[in-house]
N, C-alpha and C. Protein backbone atom coordinates (compact mmCIF):
# COMPACT_ATOMS: atom_id res chain seq x y z
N UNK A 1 -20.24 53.86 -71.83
CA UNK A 1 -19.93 53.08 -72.99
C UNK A 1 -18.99 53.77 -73.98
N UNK A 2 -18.39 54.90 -73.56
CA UNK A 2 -17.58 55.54 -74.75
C UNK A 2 -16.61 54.34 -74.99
N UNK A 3 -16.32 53.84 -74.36
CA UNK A 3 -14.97 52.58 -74.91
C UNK A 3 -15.18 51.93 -75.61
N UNK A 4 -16.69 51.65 -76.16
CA UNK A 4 -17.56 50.33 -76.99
C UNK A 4 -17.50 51.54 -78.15
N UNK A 5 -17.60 52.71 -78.20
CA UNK A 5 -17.99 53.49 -79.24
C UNK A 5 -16.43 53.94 -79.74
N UNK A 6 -15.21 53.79 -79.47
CA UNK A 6 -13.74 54.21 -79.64
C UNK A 6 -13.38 52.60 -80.22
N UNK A 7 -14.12 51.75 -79.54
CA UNK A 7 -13.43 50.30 -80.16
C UNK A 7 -14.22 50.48 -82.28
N UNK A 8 -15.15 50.63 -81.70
CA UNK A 8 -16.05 50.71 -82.95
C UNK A 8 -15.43 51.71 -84.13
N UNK A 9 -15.13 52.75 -84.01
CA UNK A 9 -14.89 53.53 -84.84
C UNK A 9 -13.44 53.78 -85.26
N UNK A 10 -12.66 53.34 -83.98
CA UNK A 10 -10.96 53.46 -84.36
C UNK A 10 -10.93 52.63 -85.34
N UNK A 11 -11.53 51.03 -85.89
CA UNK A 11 -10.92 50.70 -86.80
C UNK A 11 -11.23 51.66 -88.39
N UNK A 12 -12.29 52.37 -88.42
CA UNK A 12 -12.80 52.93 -89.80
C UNK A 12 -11.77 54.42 -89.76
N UNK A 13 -11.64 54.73 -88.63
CA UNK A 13 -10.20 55.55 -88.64
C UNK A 13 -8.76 55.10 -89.05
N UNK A 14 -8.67 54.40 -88.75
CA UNK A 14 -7.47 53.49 -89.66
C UNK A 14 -7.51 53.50 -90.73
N UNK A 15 -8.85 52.57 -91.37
CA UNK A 15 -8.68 52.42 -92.57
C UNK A 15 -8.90 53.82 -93.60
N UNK A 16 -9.49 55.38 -93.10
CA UNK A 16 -9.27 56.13 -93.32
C UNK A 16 -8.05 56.54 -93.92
N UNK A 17 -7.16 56.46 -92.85
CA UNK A 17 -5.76 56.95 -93.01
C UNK A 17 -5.19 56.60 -93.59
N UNK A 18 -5.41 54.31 -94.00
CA UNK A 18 -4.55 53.98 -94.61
C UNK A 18 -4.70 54.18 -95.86
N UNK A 19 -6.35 54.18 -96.55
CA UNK A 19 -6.81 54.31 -97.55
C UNK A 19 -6.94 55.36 -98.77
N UNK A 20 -6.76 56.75 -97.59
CA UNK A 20 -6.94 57.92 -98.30
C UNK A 20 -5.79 58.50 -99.36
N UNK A 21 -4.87 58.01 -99.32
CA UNK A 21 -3.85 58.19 -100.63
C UNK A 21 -4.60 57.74 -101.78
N UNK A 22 -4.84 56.73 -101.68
CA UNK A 22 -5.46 55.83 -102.48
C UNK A 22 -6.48 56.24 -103.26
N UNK A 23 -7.51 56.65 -102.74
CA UNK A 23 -8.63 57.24 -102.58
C UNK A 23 -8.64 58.68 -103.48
N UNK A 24 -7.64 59.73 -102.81
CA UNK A 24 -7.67 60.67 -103.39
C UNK A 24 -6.72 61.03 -105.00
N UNK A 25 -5.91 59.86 -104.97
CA UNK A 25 -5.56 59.92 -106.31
C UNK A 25 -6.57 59.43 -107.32
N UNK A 26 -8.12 59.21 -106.95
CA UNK A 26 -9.08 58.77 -107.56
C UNK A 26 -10.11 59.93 -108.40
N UNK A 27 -9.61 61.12 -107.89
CA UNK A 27 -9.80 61.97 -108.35
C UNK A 27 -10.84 62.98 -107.28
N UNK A 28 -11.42 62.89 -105.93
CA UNK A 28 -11.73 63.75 -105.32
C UNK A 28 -11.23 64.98 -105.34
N UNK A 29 -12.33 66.07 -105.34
CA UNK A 29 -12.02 67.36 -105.43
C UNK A 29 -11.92 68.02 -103.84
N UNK A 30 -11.19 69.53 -103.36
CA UNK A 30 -11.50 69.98 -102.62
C UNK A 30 -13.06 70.07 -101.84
N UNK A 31 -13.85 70.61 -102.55
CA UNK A 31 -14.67 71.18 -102.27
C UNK A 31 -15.89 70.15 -101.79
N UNK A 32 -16.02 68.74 -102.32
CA UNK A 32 -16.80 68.01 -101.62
C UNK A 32 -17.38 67.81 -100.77
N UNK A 33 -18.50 68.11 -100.46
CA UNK A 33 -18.97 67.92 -98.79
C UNK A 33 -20.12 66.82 -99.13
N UNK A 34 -20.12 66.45 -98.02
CA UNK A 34 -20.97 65.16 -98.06
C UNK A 34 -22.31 66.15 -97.30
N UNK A 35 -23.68 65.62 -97.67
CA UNK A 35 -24.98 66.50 -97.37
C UNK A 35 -25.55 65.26 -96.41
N UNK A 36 -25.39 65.40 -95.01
CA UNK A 36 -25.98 64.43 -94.11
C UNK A 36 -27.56 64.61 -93.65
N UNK A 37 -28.28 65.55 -94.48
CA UNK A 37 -29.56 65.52 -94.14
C UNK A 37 -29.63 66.32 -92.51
N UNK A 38 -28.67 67.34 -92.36
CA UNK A 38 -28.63 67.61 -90.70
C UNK A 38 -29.94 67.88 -90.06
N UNK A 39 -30.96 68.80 -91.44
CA UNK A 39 -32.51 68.75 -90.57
C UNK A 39 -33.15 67.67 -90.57
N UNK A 40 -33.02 66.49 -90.57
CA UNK A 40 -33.83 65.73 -91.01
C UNK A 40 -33.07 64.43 -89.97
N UNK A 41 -32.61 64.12 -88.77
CA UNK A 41 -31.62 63.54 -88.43
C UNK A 41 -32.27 61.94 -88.33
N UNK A 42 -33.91 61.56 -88.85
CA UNK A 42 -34.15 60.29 -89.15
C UNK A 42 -34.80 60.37 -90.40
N UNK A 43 -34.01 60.37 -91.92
CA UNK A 43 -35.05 60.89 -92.79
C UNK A 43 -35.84 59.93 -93.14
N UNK A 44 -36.46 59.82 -94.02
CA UNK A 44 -37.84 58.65 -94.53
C UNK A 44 -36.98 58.33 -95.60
N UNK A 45 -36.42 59.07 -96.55
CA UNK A 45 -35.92 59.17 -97.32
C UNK A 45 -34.63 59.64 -97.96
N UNK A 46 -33.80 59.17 -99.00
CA UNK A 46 -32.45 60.15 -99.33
C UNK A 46 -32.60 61.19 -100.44
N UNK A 47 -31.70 61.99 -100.33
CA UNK A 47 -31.64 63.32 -100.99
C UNK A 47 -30.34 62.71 -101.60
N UNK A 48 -30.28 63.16 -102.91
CA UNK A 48 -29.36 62.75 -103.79
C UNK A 48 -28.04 64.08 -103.49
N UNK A 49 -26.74 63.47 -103.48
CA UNK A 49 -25.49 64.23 -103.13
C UNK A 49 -25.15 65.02 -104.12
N UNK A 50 -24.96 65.85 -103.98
CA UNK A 50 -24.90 67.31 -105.00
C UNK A 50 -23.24 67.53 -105.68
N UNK A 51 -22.42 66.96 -104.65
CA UNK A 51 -21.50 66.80 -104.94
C UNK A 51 -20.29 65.47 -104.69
N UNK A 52 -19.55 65.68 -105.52
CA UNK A 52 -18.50 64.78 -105.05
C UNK A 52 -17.54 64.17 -104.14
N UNK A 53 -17.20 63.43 -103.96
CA UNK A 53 -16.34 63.42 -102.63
C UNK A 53 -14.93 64.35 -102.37
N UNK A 54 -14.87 65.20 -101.38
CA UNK A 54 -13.70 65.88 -101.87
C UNK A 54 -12.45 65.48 -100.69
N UNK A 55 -11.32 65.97 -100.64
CA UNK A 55 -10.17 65.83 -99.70
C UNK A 55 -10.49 65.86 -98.27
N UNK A 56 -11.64 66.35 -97.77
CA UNK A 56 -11.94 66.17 -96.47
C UNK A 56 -12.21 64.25 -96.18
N UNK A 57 -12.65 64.13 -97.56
CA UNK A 57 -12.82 62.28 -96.98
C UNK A 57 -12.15 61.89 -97.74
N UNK A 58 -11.21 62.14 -98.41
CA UNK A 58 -10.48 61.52 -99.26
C UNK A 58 -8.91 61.48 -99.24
N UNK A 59 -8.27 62.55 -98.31
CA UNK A 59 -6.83 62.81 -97.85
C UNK A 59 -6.43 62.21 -96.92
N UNK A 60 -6.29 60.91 -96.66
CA UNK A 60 -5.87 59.80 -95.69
C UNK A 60 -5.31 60.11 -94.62
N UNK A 61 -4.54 61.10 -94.25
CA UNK A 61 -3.98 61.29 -93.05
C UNK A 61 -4.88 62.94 -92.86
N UNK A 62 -4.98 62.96 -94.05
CA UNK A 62 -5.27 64.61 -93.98
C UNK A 62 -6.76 64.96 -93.64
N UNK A 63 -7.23 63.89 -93.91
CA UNK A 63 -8.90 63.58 -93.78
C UNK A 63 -9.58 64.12 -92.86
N UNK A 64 -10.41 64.91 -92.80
CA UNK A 64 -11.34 64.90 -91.14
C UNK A 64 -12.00 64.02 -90.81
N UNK A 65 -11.47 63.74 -89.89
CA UNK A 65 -12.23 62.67 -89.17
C UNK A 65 -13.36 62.25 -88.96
N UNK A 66 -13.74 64.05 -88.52
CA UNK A 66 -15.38 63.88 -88.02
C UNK A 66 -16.27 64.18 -89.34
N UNK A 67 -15.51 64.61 -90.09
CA UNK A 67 -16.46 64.30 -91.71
C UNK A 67 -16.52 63.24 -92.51
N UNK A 68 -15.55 62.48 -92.10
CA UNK A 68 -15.66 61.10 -92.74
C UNK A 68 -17.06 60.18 -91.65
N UNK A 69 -16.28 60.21 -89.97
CA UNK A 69 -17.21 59.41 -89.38
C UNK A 69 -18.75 59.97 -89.76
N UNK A 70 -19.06 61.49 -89.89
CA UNK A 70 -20.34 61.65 -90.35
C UNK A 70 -20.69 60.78 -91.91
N UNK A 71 -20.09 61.02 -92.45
CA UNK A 71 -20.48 59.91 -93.40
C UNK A 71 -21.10 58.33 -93.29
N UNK A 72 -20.01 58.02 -92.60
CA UNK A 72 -19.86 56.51 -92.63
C UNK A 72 -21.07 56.51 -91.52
N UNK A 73 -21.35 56.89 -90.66
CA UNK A 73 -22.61 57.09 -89.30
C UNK A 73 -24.13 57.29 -90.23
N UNK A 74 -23.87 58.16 -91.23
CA UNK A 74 -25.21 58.39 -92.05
C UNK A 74 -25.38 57.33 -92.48
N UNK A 75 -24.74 56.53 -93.55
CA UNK A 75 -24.91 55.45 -94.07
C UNK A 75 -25.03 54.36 -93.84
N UNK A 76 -24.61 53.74 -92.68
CA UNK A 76 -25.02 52.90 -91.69
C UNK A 76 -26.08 53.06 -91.42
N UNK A 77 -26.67 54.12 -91.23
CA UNK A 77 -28.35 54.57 -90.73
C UNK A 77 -29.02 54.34 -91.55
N UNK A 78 -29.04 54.46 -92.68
CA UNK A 78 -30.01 55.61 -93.71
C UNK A 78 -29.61 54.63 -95.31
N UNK A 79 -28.21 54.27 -95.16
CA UNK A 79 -28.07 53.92 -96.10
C UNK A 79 -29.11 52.75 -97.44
N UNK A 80 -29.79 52.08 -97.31
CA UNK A 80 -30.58 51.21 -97.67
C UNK A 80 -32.01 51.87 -98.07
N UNK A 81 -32.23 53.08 -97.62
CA UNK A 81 -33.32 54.29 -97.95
C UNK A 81 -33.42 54.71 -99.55
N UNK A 82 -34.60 54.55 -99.92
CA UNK A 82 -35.07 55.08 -101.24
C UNK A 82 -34.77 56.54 -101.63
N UNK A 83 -34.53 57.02 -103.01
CA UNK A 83 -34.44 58.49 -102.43
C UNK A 83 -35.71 58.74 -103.13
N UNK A 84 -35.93 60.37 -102.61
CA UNK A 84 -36.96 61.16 -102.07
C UNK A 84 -37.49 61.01 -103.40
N UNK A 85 -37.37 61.63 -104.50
CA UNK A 85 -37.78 61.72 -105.64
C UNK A 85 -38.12 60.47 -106.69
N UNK A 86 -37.94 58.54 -106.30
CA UNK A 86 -38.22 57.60 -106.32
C UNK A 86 -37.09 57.54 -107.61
N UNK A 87 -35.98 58.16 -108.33
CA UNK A 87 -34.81 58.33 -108.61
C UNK A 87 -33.91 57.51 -108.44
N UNK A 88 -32.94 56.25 -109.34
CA UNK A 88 -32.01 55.43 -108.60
C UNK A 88 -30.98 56.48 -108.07
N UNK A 89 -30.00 55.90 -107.59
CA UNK A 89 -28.54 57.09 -107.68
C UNK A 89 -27.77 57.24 -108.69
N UNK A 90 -27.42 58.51 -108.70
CA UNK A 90 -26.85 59.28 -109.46
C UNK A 90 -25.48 58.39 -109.54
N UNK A 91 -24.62 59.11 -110.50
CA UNK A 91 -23.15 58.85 -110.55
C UNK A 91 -22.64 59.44 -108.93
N UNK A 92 -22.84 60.66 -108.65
CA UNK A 92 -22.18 61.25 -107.57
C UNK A 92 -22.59 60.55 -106.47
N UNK A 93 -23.94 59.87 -106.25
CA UNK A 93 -24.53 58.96 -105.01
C UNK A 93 -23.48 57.50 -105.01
N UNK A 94 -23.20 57.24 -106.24
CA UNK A 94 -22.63 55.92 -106.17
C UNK A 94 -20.91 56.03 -105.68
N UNK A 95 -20.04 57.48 -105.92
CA UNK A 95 -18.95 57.17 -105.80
C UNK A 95 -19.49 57.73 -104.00
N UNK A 96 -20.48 58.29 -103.40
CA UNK A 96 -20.12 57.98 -102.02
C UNK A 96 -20.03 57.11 -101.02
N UNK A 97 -21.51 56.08 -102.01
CA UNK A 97 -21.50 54.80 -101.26
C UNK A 97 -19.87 53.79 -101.54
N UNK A 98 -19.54 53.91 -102.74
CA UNK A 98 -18.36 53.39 -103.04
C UNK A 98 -17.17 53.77 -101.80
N UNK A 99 -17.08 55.30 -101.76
CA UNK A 99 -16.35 55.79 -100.70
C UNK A 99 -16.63 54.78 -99.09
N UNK A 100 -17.80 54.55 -99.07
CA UNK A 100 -18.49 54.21 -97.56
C UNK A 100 -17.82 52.77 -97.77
N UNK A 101 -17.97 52.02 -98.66
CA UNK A 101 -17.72 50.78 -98.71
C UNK A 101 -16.06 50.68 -98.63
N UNK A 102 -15.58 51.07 -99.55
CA UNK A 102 -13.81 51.34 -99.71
C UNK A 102 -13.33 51.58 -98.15
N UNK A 103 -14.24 51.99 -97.55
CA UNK A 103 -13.20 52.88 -95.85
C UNK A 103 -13.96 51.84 -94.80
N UNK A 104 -14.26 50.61 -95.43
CA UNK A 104 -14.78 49.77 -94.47
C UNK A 104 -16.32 49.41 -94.01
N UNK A 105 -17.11 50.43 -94.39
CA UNK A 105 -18.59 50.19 -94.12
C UNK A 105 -19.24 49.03 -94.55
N UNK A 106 -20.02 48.52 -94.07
CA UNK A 106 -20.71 46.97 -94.38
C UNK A 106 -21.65 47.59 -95.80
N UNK A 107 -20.94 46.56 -96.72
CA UNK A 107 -22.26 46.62 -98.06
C UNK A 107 -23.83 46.72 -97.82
N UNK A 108 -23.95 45.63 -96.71
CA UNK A 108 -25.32 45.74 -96.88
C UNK A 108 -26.24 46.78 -96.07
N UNK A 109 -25.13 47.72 -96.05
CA UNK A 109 -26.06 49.28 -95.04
C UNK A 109 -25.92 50.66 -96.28
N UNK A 110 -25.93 50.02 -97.33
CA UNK A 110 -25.94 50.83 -98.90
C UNK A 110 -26.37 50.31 -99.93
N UNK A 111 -27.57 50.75 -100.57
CA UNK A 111 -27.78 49.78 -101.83
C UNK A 111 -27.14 49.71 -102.73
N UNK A 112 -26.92 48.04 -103.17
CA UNK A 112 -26.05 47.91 -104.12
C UNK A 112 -26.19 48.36 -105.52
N UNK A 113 -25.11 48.54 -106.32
CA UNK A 113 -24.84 49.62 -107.20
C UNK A 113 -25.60 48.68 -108.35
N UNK A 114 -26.12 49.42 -109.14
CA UNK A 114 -27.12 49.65 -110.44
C UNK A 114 -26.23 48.41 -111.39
């Protein structure tokens, strides 16, 4: 099935590429990393993002790929999850779901914003 999984994801790669100018004149920083919960790979719950989105998902051509698709793959999963501390999201939680939504992700696999 890799061909069902290349049909699937080439388009959020696109809109990556086409988007990320865009995106990063929004003010993303370098240093951003998105926190995918790696021990936790079905969590119960979300952990609030510590940081901002930075040029790895935000540099359109320049973007990593596989740090964006980790994103957009978490949130699809997970996204609709309470976080841990019963906490709405933060400012920094909202510009990632924003990010997830902007690069194509379905709204309703992120709760909608406050």
């Amino acid at each position: 099935m890799p061909t069902v999984r290349i049909r699937r994801t080439l388009p959020i790669l696109v809109l990556v590429l086409a988007l990320g100018p865009l995106a990063a004149a929004c003010g993303g920083n370098e240093n951003g990393s998105f926190d995918a919960q790696p021990g936790t790979p079905s969590p119960s719950c979300l952990q609030h993002q510590q940081q901002e989105p930075g040029i790895r998902y935000t540099a359109g051509q320049k973007a990593d790929p596989t740090s964006v698709l980790t994103m957009m793959r978490f949130y699809t999963a997970n996204g609709t999850k309470a976080y841990c501390d019963g906490k709405p999201a933060t400012e920094t939680d909202l510009r990632w779901t924003q990010l997830y939504r902007s690069l194509g992700g379905d709204p309703s696999h992120v709760a909608a914003p406050s």
